[in-house]
Protein backbone atom coordinates (compact mmCIF):
# COMPACT_ATOMS: atom_id res chain seq x y z
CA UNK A 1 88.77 -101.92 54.04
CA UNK A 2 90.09 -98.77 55.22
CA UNK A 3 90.40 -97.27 51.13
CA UNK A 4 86.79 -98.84 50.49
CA UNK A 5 85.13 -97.08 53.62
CA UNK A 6 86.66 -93.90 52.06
CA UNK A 7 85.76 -94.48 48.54
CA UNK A 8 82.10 -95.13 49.84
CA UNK A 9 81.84 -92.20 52.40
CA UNK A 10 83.87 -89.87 49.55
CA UNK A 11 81.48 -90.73 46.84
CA UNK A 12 78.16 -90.42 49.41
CA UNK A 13 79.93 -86.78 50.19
CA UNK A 14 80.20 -86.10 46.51
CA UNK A 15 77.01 -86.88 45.42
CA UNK A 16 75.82 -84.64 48.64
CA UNK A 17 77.62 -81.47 48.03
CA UNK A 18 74.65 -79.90 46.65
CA UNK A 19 73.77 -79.50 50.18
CA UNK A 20 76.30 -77.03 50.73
CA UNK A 21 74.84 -73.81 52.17
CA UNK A 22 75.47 -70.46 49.78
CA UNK A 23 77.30 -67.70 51.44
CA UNK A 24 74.45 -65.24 49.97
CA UNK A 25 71.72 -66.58 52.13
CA UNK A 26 74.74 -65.79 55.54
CA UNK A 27 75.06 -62.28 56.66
CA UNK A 28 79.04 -62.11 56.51
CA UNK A 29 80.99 -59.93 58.35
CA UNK A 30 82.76 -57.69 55.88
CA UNK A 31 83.50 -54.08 55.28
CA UNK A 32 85.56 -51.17 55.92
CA UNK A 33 87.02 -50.04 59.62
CA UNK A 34 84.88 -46.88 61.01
CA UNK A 35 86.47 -46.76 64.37
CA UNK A 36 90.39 -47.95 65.14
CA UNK A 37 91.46 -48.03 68.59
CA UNK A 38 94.43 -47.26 70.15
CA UNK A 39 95.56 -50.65 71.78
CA UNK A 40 93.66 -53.51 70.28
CA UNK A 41 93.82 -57.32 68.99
CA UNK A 42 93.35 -57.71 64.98
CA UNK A 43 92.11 -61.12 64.28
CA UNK A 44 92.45 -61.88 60.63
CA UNK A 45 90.30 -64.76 59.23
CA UNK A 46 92.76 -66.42 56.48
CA UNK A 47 89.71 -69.62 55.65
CA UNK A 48 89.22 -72.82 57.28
CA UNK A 49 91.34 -72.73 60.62
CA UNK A 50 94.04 -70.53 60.00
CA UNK A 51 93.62 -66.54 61.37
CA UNK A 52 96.46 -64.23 62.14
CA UNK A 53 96.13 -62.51 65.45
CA UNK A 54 97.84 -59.16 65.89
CA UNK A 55 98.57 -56.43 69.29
CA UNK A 56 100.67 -54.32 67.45
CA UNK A 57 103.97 -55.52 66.65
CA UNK A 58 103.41 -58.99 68.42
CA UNK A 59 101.66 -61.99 66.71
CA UNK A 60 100.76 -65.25 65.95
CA UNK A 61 98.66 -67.49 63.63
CA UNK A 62 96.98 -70.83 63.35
CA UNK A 63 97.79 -72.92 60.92
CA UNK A 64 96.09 -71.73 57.58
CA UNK A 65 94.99 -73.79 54.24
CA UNK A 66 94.77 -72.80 51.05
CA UNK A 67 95.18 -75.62 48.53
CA UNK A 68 91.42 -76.67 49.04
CA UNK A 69 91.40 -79.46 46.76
CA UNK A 70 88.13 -80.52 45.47
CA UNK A 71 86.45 -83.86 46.46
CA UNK A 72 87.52 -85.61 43.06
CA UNK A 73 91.20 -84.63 43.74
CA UNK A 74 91.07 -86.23 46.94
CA UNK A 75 91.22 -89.48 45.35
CA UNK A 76 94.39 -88.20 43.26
CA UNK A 77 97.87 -87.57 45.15
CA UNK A 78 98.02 -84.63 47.41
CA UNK A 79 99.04 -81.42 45.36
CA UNK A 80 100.43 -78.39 47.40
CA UNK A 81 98.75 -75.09 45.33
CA UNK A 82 101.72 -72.36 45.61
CA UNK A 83 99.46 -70.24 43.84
CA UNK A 84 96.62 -70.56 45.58
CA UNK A 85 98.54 -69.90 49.32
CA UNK A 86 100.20 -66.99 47.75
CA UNK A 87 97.09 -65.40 46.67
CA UNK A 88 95.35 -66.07 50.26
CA UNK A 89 98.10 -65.09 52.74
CA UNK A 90 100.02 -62.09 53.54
CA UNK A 91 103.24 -61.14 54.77
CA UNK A 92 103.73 -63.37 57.75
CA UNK A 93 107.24 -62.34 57.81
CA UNK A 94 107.23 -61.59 61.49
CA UNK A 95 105.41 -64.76 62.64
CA UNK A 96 107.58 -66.65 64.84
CA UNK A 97 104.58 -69.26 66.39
CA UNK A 98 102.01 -71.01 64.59
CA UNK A 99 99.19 -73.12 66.45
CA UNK A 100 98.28 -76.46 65.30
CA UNK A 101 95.15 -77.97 66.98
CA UNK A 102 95.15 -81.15 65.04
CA UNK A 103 96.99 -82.94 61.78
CA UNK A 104 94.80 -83.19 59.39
CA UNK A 105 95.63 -82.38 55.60
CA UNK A 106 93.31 -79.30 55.78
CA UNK A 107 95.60 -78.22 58.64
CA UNK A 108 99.53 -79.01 57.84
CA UNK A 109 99.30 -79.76 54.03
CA UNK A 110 100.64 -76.33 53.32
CA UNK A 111 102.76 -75.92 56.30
CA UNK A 112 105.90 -76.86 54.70
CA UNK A 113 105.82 -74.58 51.97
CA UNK A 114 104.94 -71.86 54.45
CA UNK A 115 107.56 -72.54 56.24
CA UNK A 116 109.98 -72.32 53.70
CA UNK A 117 108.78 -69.63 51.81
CA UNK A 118 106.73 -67.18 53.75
CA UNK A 119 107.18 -67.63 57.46
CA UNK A 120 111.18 -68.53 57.66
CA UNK A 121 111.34 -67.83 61.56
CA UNK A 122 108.06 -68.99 62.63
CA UNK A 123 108.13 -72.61 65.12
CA UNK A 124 104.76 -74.53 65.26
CA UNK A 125 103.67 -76.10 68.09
CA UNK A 126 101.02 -79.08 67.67
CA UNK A 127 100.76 -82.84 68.87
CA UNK A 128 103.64 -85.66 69.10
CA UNK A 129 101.96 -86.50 65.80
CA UNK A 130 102.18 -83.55 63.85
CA UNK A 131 105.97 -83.53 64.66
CA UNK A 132 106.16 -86.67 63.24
CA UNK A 133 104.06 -85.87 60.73
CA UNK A 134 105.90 -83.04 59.34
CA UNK A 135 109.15 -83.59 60.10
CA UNK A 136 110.12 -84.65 56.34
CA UNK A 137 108.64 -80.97 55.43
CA UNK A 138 110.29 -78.83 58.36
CA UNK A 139 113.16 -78.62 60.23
CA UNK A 140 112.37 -80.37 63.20
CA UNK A 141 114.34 -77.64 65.49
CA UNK A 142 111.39 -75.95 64.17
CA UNK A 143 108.42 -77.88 65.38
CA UNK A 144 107.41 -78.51 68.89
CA UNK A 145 105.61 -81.35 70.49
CA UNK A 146 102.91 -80.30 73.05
CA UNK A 147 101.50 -83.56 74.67
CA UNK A 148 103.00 -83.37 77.67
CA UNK A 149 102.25 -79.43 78.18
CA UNK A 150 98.38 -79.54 77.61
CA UNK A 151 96.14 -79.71 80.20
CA UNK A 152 94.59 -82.91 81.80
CA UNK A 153 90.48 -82.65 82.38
CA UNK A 154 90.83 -79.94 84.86
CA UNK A 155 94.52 -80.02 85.56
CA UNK A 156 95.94 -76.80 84.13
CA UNK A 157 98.65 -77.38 81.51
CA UNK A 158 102.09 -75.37 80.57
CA UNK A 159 102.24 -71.74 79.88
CA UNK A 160 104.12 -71.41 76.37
CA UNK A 161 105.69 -67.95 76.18
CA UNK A 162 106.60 -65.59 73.12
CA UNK A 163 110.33 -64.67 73.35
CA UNK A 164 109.35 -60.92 74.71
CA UNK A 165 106.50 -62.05 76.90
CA UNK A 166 104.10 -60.35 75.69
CA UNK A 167 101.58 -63.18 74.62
CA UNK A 168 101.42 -66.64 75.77
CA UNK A 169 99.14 -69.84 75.29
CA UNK A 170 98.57 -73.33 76.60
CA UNK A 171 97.08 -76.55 75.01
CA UNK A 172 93.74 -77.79 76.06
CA UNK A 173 93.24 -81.16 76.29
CA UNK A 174 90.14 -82.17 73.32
CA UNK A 175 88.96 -84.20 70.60
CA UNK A 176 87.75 -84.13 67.02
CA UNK A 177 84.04 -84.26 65.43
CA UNK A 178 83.02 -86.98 63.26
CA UNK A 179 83.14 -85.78 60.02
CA UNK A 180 80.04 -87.63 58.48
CA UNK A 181 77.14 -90.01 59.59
CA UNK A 182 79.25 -90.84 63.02
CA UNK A 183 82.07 -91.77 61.12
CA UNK A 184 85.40 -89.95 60.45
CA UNK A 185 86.47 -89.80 56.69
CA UNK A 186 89.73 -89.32 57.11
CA UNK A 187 92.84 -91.25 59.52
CA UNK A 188 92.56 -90.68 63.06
CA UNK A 189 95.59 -92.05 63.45
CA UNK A 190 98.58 -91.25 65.80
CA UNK A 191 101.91 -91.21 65.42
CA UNK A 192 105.04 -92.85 67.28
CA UNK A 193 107.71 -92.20 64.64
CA UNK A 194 108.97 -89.66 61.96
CA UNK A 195 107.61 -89.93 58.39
CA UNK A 196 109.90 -90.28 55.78
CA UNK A 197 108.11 -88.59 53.49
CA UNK A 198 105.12 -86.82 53.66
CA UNK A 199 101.87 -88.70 52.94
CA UNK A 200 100.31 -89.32 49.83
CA UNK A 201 96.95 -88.63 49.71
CA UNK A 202 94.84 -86.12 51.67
CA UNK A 203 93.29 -89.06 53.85
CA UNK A 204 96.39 -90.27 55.02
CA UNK A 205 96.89 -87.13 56.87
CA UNK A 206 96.72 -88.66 60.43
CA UNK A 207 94.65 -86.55 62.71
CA UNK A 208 96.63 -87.28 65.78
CA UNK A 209 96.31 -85.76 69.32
CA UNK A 210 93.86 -82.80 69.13
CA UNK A 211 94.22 -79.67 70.95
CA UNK A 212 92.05 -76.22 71.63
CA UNK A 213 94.47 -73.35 72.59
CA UNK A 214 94.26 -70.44 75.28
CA UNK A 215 96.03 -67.45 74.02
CA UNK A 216 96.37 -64.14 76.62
CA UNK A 217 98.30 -61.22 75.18
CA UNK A 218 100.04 -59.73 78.19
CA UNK A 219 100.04 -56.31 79.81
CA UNK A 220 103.98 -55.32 80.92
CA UNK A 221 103.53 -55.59 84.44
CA UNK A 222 102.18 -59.76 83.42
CA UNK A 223 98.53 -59.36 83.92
CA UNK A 224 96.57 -60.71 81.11
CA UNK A 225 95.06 -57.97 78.63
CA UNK A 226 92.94 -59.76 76.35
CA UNK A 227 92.17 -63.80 76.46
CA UNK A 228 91.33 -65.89 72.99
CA UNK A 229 89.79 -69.31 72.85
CA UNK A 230 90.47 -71.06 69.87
CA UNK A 231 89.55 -74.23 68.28
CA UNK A 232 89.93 -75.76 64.98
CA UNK A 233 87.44 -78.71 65.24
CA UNK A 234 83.98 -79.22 67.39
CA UNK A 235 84.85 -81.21 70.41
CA UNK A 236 82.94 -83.52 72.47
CA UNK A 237 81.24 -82.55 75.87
CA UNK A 238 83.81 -82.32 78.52
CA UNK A 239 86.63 -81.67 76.22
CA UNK A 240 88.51 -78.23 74.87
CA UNK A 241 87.87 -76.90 78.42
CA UNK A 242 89.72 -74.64 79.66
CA UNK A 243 90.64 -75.84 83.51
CA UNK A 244 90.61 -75.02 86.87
CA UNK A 245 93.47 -71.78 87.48
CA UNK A 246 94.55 -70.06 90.10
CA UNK A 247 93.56 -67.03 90.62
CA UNK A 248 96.16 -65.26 88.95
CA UNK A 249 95.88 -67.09 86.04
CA UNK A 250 92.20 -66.50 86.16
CA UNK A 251 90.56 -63.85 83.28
CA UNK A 252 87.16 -64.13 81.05
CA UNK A 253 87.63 -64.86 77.75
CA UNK A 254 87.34 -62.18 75.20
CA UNK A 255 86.84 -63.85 71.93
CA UNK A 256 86.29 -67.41 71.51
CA UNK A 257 86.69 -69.13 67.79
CA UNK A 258 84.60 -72.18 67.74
CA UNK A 259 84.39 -74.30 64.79
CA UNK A 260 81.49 -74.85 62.05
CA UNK A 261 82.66 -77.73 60.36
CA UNK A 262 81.07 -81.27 62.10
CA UNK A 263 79.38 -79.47 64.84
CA UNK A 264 76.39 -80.88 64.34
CA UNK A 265 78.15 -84.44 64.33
CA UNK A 266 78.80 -84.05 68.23
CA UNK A 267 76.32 -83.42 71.07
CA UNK A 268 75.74 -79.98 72.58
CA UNK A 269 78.08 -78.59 70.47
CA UNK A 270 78.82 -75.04 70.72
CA UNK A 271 76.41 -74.60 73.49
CA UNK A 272 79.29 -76.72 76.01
CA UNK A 273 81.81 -74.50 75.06
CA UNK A 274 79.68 -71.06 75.64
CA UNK A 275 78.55 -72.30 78.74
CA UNK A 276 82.38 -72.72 79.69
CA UNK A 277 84.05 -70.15 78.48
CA UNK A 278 80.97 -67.30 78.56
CA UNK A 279 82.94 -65.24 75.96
CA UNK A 280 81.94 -61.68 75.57
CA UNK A 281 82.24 -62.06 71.24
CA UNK A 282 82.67 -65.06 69.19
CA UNK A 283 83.78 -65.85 65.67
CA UNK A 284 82.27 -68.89 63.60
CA UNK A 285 85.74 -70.57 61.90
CA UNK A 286 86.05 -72.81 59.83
CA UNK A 287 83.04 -72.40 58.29
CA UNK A 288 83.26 -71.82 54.55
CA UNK A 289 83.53 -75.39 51.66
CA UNK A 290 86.97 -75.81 51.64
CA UNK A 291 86.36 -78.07 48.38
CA UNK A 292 86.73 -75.22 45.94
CA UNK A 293 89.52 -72.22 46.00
CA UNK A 294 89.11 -68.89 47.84
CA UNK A 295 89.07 -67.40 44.52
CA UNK A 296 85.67 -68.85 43.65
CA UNK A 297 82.15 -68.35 45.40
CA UNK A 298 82.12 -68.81 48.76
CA UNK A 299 79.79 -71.27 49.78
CA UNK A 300 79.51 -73.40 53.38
CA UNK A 301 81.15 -76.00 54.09
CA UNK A 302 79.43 -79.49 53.27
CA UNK A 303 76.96 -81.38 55.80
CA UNK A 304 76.65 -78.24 58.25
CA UNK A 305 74.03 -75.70 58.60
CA UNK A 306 75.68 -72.29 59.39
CA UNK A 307 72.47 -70.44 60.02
CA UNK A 308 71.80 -73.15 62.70
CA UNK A 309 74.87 -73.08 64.23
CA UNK A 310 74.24 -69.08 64.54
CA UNK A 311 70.72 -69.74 66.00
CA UNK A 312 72.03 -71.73 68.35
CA UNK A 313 75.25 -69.74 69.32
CA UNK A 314 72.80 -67.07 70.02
CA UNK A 315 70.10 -68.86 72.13
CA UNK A 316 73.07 -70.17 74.26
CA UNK A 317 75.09 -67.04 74.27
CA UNK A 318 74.63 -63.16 75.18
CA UNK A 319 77.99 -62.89 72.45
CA UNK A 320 78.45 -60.89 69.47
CA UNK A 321 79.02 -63.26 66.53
CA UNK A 322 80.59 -62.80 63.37
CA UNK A 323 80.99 -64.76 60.17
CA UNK A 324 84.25 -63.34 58.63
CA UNK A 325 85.12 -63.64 54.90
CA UNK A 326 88.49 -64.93 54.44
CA UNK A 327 90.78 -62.19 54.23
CA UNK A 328 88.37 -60.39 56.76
CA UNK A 329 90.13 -58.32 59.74
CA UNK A 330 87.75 -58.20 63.17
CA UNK A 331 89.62 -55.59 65.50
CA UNK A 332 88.91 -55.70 69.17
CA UNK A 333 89.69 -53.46 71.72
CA UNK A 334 92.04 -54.12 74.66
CA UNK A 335 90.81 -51.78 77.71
CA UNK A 336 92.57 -51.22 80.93
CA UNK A 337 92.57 -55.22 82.17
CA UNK A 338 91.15 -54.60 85.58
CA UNK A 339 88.24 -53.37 83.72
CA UNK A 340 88.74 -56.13 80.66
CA UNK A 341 86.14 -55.16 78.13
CA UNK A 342 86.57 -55.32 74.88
CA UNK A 343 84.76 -54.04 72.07
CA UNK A 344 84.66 -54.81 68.18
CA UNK A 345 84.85 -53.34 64.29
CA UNK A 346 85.74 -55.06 61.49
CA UNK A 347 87.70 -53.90 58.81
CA UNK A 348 89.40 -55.50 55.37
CA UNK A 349 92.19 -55.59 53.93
CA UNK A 350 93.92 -56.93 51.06
């Protein structure tokens, strides 16, 4: 039942991607830098929910994906591109912490191979399942499990620091969007055991426990410099909030990343989140077909109106929002964090 519920939604969602939005009719953000500042936080969109964010020599990513196979391959076995991830991402050398917000194939597919050939001391940190999930791929001294540090409703969660302390983050409690018509396409399964091998096909990529992530990049004296809320799917009212801190832990967010995919498949979706986290800028992620390479035209993702999700961003929200490219750098300044503003350019780079 399970394969034929796929097979029905996968063939509806083929016969619908004509209904993808083109990237022409969306102002992107794009460009070259004009102004570069001398302490600030690069944010580099890498496509779908993967961005590598950047305070000089300190940094860390989300978990990128390149492979983008199209809907007809999703009924074929799952097929790592090399090619395709080498073209997309760049040296990640230095990475030693990726985010994983949920386990989906469009978010730990290429993880493995990432791990092993671009990122060699970089740990991720997801769900019980993605530990699971991955742990035929990666060295599981090398992937964390985060249930038990995320937050609780409004109970606060587990700091996670970065070996120098200069950035930390903690795991918000959330859940994922359906993906079509109320239903979800793909498993939404969890995980109680390793894998023994990795799965399959793309569907069988079990979405497990799903998390939103706080990131603050730290001043030396501790105080928090610069705040990031991140998500990599749309969650339901109530959920991906950040929670009730004490004051010291207390700081508005500077940039939030909100997701485009599904958000129309959940109520009051972004508008809960603005209202919550009142960012000062935000960037739309997640937003571009991830059926088709980089490499081709970009066009938005299936089932999801990005010039909606914009209109409504900006009736809920006094933010600056941006629609990267992938490959697209947004730089943000980090001010004296009494003060806490930030401001924005965008630059690009190869």
């Amino acid at each position: 039942m399970k394969l034929l519920k796929y097979l029905l939604l996968a063939s509806t969602a083929i016969g619908l991607l004509g209904c993808a939005g083109n990237a022409r009719d969306v102002k992107l953000t794009k460009g070259e830098s004009i102004v570069q500042y001398a302490d600030q936080v690069e944010i580099k969109y890498l496509g779908a929910g993967g961005h590598l964010i950047r305070r000089g020599k300190d940094v860390l990513m989300t978990a990128p994906f390149f492979s983008n196979p199209s809907m007809l391959e999703q009924l074929l076995p799952a097929k790592v591109k090399p090619d395709l991830i080498e073209a997309g991402l760049p040296d990640i050398s230095d990475v030693e912490m990726v985010l994983v917000g949920h386990s989906h194939y469009d978010h730990t597919m290429d993880l493995p191979y990432i791990a092993k050939k671009r990122a060699p001391k970089a740990v991720f940190y997801g769900s019980k399942t993605m530990k699971h999930l991955l742990a035929p791929g990666i060295e599981r001294s090398r992937l964390v499990d985060m249930n038990d540090l995320s937050t609780s409703g409004q109970v606060p969660g587990e700091w996670v620091y970065a070996k120098n302390r200069a950035f930390r983050f903690m795991p918000l409690e959330s859940d994922h969007a359906p993906h079509l018509m109320g239903m979800k396409v793909v498993s939404s399964a969890k995980l109680s055991a390793d894998l023994k091998t990795l799965p399959t096909f793309t569907r069988n990529y079990p979405e497990g426990e799903v998390f939103a992530y706080l990131i603050d990049f730290l001043n030396p004296d501790g105080k928090i410099a610069f705040r990031i809320y991140y998500q990599d799917t749309a969650s339901s009212p109530g959920l991906g909030h950040i929670p009730d801190f004490d004051p010291i832990d207390q700081a508005p967010v500077d940039v939030a990343i909100l997701c485009v995919g599904s958000f129309n498949q959940v109520k009051d979706y972004p508008e809960h989140i603005l209202r919550m986290a009142k960012p000062k800028f935000v960037i739309a992620g997640h937003w571009e077909d991830f059926f088709r390479p980089q490499s081709g035209p970009i066009a938005v993702v299936p089932f999801a109106s990005l010039d909606d999700f914009m209109r409504r961003v900006r009736a809920a929200s006094q933010a600056g929002v941006k629609v990267p490219e992938p490959g697209t750098v947004m730089a943000y300044r980090v001010t004296n964090p009494d003060l806490n503003r930030a401001t924005a350019n965008t630059t690009v780079q190869p």
